[in-house]
Structure formats: structure tokens, C-alpha cells
N, C-alpha and C. Protein backbone atom coordinates (compact mmCIF):
# COMPACT_ATOMS: atom_id res chain seq x y z
N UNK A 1 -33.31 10.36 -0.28
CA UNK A 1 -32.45 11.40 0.23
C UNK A 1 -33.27 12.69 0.31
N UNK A 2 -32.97 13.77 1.33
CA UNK A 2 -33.75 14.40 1.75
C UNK A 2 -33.25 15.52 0.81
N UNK A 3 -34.22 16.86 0.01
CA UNK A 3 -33.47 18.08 -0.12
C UNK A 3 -33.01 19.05 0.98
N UNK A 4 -31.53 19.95 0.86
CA UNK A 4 -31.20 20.27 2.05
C UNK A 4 -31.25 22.24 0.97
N UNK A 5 -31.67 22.60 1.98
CA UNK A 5 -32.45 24.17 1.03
C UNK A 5 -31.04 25.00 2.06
N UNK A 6 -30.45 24.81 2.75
CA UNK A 6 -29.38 25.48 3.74
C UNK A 6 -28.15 25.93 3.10
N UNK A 7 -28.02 27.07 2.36
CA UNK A 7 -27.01 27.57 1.34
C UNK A 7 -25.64 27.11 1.74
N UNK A 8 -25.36 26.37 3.00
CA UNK A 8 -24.06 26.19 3.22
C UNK A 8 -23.75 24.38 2.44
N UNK A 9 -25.01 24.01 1.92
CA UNK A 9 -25.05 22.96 1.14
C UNK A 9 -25.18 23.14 -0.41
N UNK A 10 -24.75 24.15 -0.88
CA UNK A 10 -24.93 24.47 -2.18
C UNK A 10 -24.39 23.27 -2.79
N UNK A 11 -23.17 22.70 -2.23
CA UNK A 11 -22.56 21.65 -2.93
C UNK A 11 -23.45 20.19 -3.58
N UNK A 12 -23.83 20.18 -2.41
CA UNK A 12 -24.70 18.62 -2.34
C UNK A 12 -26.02 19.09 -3.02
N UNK A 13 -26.74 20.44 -3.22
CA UNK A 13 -27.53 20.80 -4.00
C UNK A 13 -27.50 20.24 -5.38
N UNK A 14 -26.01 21.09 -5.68
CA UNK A 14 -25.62 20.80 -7.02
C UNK A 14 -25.43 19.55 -7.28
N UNK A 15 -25.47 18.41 -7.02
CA UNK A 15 -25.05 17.16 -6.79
C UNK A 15 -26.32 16.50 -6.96
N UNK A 16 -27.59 17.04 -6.22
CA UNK A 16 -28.98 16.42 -6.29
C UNK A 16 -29.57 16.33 -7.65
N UNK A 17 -29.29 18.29 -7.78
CA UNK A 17 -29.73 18.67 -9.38
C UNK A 17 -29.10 17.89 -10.45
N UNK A 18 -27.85 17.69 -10.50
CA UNK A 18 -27.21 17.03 -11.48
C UNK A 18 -27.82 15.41 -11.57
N UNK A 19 -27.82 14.69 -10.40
CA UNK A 19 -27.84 13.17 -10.58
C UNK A 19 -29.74 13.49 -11.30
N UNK A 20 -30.72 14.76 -10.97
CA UNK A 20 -32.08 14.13 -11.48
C UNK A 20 -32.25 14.35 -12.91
N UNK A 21 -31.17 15.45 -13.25
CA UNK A 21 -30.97 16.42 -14.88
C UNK A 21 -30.63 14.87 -15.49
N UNK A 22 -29.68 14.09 -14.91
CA UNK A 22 -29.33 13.08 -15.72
C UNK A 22 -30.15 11.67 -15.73
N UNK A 23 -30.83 11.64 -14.71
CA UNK A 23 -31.63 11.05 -14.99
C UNK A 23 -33.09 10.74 -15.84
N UNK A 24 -33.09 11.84 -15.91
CA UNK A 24 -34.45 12.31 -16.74
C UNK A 24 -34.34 12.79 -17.98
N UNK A 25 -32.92 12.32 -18.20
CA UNK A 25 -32.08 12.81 -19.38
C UNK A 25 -31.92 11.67 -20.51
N UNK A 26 -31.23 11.14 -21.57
CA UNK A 26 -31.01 10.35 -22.17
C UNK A 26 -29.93 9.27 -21.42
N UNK A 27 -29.60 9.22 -20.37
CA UNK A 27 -28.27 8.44 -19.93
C UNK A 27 -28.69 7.18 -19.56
N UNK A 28 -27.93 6.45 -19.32
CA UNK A 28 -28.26 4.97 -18.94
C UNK A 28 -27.88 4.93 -17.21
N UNK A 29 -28.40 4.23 -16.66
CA UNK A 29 -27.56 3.85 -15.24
C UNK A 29 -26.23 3.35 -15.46
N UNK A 30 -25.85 2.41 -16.31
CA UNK A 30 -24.60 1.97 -16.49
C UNK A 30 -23.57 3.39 -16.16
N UNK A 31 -23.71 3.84 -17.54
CA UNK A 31 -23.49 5.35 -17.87
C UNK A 31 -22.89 6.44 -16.59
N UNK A 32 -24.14 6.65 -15.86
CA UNK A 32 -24.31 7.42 -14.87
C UNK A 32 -23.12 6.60 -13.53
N UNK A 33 -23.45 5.34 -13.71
CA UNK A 33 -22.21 4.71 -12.81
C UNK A 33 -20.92 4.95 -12.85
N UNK A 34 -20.69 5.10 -14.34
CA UNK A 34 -18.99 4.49 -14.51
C UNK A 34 -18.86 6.58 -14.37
N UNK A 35 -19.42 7.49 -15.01
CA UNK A 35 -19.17 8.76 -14.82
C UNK A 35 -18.66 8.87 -13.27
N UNK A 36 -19.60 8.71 -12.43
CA UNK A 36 -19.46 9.02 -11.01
C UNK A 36 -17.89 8.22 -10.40
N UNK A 37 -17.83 7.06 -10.67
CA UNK A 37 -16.91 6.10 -10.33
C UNK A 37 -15.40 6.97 -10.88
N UNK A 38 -15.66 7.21 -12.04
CA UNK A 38 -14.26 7.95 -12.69
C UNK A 38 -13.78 9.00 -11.94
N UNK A 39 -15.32 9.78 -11.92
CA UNK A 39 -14.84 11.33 -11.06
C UNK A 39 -14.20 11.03 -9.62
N UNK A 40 -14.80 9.74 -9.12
CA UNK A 40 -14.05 9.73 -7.79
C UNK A 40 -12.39 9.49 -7.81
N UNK A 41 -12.20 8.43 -9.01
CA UNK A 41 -10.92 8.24 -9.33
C UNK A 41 -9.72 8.90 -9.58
N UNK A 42 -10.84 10.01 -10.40
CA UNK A 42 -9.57 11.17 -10.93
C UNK A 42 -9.52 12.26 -9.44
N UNK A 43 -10.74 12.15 -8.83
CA UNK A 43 -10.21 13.29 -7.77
C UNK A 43 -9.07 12.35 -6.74
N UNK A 44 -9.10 11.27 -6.43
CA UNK A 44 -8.61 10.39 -5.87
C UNK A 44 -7.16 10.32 -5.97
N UNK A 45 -6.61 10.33 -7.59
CA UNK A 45 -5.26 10.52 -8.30
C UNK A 45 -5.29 11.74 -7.87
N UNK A 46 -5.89 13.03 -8.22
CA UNK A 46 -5.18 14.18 -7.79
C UNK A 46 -5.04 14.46 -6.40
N UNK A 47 -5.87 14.35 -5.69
CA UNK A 47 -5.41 14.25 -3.89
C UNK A 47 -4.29 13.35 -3.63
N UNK A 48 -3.69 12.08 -4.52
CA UNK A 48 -2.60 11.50 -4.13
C UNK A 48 -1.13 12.16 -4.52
N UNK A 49 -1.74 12.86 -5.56
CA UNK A 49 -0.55 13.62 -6.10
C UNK A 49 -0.11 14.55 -5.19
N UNK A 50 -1.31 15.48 -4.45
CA UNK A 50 -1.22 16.48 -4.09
C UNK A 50 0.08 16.06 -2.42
N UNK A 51 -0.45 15.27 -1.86
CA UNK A 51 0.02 14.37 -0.62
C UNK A 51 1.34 13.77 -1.26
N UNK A 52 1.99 13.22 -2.15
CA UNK A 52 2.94 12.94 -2.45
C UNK A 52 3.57 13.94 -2.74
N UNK A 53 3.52 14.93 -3.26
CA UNK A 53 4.07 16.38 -3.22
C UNK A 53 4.40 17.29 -1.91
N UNK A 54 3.26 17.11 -1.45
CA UNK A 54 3.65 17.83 0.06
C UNK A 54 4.52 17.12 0.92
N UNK A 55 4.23 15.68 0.69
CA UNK A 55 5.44 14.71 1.85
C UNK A 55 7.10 14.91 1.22
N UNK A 56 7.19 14.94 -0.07
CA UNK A 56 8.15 15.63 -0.67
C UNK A 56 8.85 16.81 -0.44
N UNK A 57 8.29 17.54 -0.33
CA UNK A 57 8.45 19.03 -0.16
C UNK A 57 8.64 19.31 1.35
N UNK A 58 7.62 18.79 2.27
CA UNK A 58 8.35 18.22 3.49
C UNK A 58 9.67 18.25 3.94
N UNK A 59 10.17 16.59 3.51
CA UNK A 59 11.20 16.03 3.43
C UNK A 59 11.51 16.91 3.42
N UNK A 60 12.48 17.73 2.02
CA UNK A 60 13.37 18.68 2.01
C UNK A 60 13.38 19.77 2.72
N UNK A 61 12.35 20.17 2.95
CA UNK A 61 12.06 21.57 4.05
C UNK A 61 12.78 20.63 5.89
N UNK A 62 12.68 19.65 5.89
CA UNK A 62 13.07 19.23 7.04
C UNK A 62 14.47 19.10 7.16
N UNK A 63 14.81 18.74 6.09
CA UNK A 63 16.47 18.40 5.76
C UNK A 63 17.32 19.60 5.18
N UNK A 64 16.52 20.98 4.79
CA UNK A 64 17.26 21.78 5.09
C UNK A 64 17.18 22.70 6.07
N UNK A 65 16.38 22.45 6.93
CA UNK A 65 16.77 23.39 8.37
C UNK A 65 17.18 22.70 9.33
N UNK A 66 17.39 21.49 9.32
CA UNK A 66 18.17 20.79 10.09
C UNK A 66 19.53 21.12 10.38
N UNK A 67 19.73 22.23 10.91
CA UNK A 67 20.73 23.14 11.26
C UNK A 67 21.65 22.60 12.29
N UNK A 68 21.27 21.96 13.18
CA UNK A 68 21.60 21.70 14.48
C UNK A 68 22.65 20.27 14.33
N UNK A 69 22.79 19.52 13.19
CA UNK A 69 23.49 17.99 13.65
C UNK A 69 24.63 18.60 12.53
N UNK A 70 25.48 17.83 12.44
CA UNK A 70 26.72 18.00 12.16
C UNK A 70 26.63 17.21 10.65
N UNK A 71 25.81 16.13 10.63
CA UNK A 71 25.37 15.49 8.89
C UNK A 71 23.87 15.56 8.88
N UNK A 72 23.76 15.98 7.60
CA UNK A 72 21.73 15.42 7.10
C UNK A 72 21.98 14.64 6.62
N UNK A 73 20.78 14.07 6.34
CA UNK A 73 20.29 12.71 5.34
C UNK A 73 20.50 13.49 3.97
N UNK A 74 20.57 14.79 4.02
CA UNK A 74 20.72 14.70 2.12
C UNK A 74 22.47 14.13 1.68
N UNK A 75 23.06 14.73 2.97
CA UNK A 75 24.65 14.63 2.48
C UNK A 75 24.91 13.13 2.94
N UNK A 76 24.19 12.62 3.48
CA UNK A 76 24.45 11.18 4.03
C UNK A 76 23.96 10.23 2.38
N UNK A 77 22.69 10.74 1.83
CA UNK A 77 22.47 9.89 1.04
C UNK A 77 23.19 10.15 -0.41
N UNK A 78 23.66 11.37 -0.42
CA UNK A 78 24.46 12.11 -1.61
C UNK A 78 25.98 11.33 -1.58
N UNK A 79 26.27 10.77 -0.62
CA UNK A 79 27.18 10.00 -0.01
C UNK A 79 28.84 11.46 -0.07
N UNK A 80 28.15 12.08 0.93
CA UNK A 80 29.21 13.44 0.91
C UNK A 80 29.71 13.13 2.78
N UNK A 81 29.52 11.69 3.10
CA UNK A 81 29.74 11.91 4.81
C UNK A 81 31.00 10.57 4.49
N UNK A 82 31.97 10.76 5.43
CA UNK A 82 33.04 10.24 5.93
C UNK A 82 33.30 9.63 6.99
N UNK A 83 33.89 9.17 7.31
CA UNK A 83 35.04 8.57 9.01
C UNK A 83 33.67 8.89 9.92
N UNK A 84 34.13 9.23 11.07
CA UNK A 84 33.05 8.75 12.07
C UNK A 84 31.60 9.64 11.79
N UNK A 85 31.23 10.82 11.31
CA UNK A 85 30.44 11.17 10.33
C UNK A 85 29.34 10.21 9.76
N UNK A 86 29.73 9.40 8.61
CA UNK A 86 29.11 8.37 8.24
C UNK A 86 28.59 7.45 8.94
N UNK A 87 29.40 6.64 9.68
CA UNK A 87 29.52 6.03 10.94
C UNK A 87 28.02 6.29 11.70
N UNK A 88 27.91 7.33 12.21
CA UNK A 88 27.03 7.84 13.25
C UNK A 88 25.79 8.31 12.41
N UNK A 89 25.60 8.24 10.63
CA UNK A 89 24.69 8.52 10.10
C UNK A 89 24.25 7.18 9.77
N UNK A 90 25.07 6.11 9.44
CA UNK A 90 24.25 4.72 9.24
C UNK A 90 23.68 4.36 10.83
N UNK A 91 24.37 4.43 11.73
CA UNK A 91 23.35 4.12 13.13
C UNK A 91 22.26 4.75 12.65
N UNK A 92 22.05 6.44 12.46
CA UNK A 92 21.00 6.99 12.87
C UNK A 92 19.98 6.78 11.66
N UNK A 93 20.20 6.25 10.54
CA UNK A 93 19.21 5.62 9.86
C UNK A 93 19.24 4.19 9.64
N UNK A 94 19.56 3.82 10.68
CA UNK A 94 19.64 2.52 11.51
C UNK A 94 20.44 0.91 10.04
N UNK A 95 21.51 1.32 9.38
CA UNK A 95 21.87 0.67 8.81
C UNK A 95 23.30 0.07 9.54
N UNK A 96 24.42 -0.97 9.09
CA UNK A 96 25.15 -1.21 8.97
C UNK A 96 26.29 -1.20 8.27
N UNK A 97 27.39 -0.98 8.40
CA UNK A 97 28.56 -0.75 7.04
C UNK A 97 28.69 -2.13 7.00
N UNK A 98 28.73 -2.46 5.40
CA UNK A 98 29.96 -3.77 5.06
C UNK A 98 30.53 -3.74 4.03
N UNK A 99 31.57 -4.00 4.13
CA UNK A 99 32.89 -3.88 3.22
C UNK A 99 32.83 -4.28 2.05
N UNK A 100 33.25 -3.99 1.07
CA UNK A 100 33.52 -4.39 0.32
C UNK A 100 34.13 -5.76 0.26
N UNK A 101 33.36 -6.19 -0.70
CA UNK A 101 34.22 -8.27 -0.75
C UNK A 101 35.39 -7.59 -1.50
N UNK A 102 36.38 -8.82 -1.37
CA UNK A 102 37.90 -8.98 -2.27
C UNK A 102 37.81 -9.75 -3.52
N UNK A 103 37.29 -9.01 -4.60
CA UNK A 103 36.89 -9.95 -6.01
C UNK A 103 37.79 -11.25 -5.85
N UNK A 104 38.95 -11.05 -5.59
CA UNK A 104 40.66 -12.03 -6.15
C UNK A 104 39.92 -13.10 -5.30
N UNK A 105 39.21 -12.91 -3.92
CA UNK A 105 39.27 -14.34 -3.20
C UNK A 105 37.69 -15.16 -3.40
N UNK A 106 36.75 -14.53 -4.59
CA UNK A 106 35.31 -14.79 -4.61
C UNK A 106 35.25 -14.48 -6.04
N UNK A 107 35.37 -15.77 -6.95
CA UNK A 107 35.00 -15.29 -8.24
C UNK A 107 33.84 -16.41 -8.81
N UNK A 108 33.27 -16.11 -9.67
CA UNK A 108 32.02 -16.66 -10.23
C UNK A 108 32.65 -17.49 -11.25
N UNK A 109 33.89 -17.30 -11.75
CA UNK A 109 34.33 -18.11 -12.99
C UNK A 109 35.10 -18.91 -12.44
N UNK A 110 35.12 -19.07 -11.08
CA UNK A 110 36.07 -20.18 -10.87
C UNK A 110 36.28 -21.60 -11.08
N UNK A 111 37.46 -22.55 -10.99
CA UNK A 111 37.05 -23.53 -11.74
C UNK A 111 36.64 -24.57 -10.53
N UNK A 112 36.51 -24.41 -9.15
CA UNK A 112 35.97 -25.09 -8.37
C UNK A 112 33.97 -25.45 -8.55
N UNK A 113 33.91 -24.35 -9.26
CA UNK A 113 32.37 -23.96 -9.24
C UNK A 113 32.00 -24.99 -10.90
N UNK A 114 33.22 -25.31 -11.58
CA UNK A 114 32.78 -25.86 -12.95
C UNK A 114 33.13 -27.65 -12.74
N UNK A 115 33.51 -27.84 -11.87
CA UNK A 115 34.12 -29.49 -11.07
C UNK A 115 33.10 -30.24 -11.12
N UNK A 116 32.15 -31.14 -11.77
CA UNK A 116 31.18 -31.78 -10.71
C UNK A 116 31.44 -33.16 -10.38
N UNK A 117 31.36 -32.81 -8.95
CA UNK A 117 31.78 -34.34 -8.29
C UNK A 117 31.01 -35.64 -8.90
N UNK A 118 31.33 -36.57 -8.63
CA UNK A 118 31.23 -37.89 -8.93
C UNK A 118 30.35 -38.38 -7.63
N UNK A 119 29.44 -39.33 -7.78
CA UNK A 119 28.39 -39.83 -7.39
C UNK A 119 28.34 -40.54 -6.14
N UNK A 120 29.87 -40.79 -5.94
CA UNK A 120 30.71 -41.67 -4.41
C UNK A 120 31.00 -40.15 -4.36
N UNK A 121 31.86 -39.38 -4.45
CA UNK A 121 32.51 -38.31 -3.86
C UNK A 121 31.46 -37.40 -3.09
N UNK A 122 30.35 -37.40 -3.27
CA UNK A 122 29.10 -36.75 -2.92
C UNK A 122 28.42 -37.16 -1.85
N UNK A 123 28.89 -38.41 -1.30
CA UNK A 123 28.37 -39.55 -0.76
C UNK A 123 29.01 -39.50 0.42
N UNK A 124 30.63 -39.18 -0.28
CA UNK A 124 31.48 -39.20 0.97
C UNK A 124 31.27 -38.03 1.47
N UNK A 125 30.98 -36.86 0.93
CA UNK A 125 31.02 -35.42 1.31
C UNK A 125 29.54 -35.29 2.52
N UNK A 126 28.79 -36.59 2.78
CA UNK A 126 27.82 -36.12 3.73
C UNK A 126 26.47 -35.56 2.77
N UNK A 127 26.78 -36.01 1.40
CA UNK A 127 24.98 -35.70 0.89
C UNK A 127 24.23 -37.05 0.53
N UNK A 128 23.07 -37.11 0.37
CA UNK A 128 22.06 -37.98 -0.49
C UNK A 128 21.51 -36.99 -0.99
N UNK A 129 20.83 -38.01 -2.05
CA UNK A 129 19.92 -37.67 -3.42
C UNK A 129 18.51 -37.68 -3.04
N UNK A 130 17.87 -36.66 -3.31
CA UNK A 130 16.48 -36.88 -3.08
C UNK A 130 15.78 -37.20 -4.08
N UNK A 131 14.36 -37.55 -4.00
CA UNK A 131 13.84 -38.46 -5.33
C UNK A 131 13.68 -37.95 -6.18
N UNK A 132 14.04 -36.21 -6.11
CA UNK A 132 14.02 -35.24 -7.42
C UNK A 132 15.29 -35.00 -8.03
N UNK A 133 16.38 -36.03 -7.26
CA UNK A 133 17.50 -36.05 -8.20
C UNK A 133 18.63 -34.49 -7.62
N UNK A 134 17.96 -34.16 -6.21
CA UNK A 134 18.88 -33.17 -5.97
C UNK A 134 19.76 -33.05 -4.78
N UNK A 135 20.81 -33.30 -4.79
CA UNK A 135 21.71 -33.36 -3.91
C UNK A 135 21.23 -32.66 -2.50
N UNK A 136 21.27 -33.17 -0.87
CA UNK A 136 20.81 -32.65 -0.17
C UNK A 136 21.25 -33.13 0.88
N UNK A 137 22.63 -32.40 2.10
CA UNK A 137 23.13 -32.11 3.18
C UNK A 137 22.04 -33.84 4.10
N UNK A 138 22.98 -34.50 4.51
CA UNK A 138 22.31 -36.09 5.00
C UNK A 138 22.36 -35.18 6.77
N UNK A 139 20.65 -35.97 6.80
CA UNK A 139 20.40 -35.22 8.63
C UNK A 139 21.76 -36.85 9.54
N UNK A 140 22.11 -35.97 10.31
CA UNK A 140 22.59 -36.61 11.64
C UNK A 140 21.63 -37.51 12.50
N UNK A 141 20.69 -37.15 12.05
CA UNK A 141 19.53 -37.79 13.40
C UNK A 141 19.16 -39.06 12.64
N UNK A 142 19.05 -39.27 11.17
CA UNK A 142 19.09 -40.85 10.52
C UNK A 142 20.09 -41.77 10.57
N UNK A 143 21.14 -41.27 11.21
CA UNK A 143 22.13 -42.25 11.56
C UNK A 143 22.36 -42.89 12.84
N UNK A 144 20.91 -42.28 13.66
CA UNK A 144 21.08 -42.81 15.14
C UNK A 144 20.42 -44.08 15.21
């Protein structure tokens, strides 16, 4: 690597001086590796921080001058939007409404779910057994 004597390189100066101070120093290469490797790491974490902060800060700077629509995404996700309101905020963050299920007609303790059929009844219902012993919907096309 070449020395660069051009004061607008003071940086990479300091960078030359340092890697020969340490070399000519007591350090190991190992040493000198994992130092350099870290420093990139930790500057690495703090530039991600810095960018996750600003996209943050963003966001909200966008969502409160959003002056102009009738709902934001903060009151949409704060769930402060209603009737056609809401409506026109799940389009525009491209979701769907669905209802609420009716617990009374879908329950987990039911006693249909604790029944287990019998080995003809299973048979008749249109399944076979596969060789792992697990019940499995019989194709149409083996009966042609």
C-alpha cells in the first residue's frame, strides 16, 4: 500500500501509522485481526442503530403530517378507525376484515373431536391406512 502525504487523507494516514505502531509492537497477528474485525462490528451495530432510528423517526414524521386523508396508519393501527373508515384503511394497507368466529358453533372440547371411529367406519367414510398407520382421504383415480 502506497503512503498518501495529501492532508485530505489524514484518516487513512492514521490508519497506516497505527497498523505499523502495532506491528512493531508486542501484538500478535491473531490479535491485530480480531481488534480490526470488532471495530468493524461495533461501527457496523452503531450505523444500524443509527438507520433504525431514523427509519423510525421517519415513520412518525410521515404519519404525522399526513394531513390530507381522513385516517393514518397510527389511528388505523391504534385501532381508533370505524365503519367505512376502517374499511378503506385495511384496503389501503392492503389487508382483509374477518369476523369474528361464533365460539357456540366451533369448540375444541367438543365431544365429536373425542369419538374415535372404528376401523370399518373409517373405511366406509372414504379413508385407508397408510403403512405409517395414518388415516388418509382414498384417491378416486385407484378405483378406476
Amino acid at each position: 500500500m502506497t503512503r498518501m502525504k495529501d492532508k485530505s487523507n489524514y484518516s487513512i494516514q492514521n490508519l497506516q501509522d497505527s497498523i505499523r505502531e502495532v506491528m512493531e509492537g508486542e501484538f500478535t497477528p491473531k490479535q491485530i485481526h480480531e481488534v480490526i474485525v470488532d471495530t468493524v462490528k461495533d461501527n457496523m451495530r452503531y450505523y444500524r442503530a443509527c438507520y433504525n432510528d431514523s427509519v423510525r423517526l421517519l415513520a412518525l414524521l410521515k404519519v404525522n403530517t399526513d394531513s390530507n386523508e381522513s385516517s393514518n396508519e397510527r389511528d388505523y393501527w391504534d385501532g381508533k378507525l370505524n365503519g367505512k373508515e376502517f374499511k378503506d384503511a385495511l384496503e389501503k394497507y392492503g389487508f382483509e376484515y374477518t369476523p369474528p368466529t361464533d365460539s357456540t358453533k366451533f369448540k375444541l372440547d367438543s365431544p365429536e373431536l373425542h369419538k374415535p371411529l372404528t376401523h370399518q367406519e373409517m373405511i366406509d367414510a372414504g379413508y385407508e391406512m397408510t403403512g405409517e398407520g395414518i388415516w388418509w382421504p382414498k384417491d378416486n383415480e385407484d378405483e378406476d
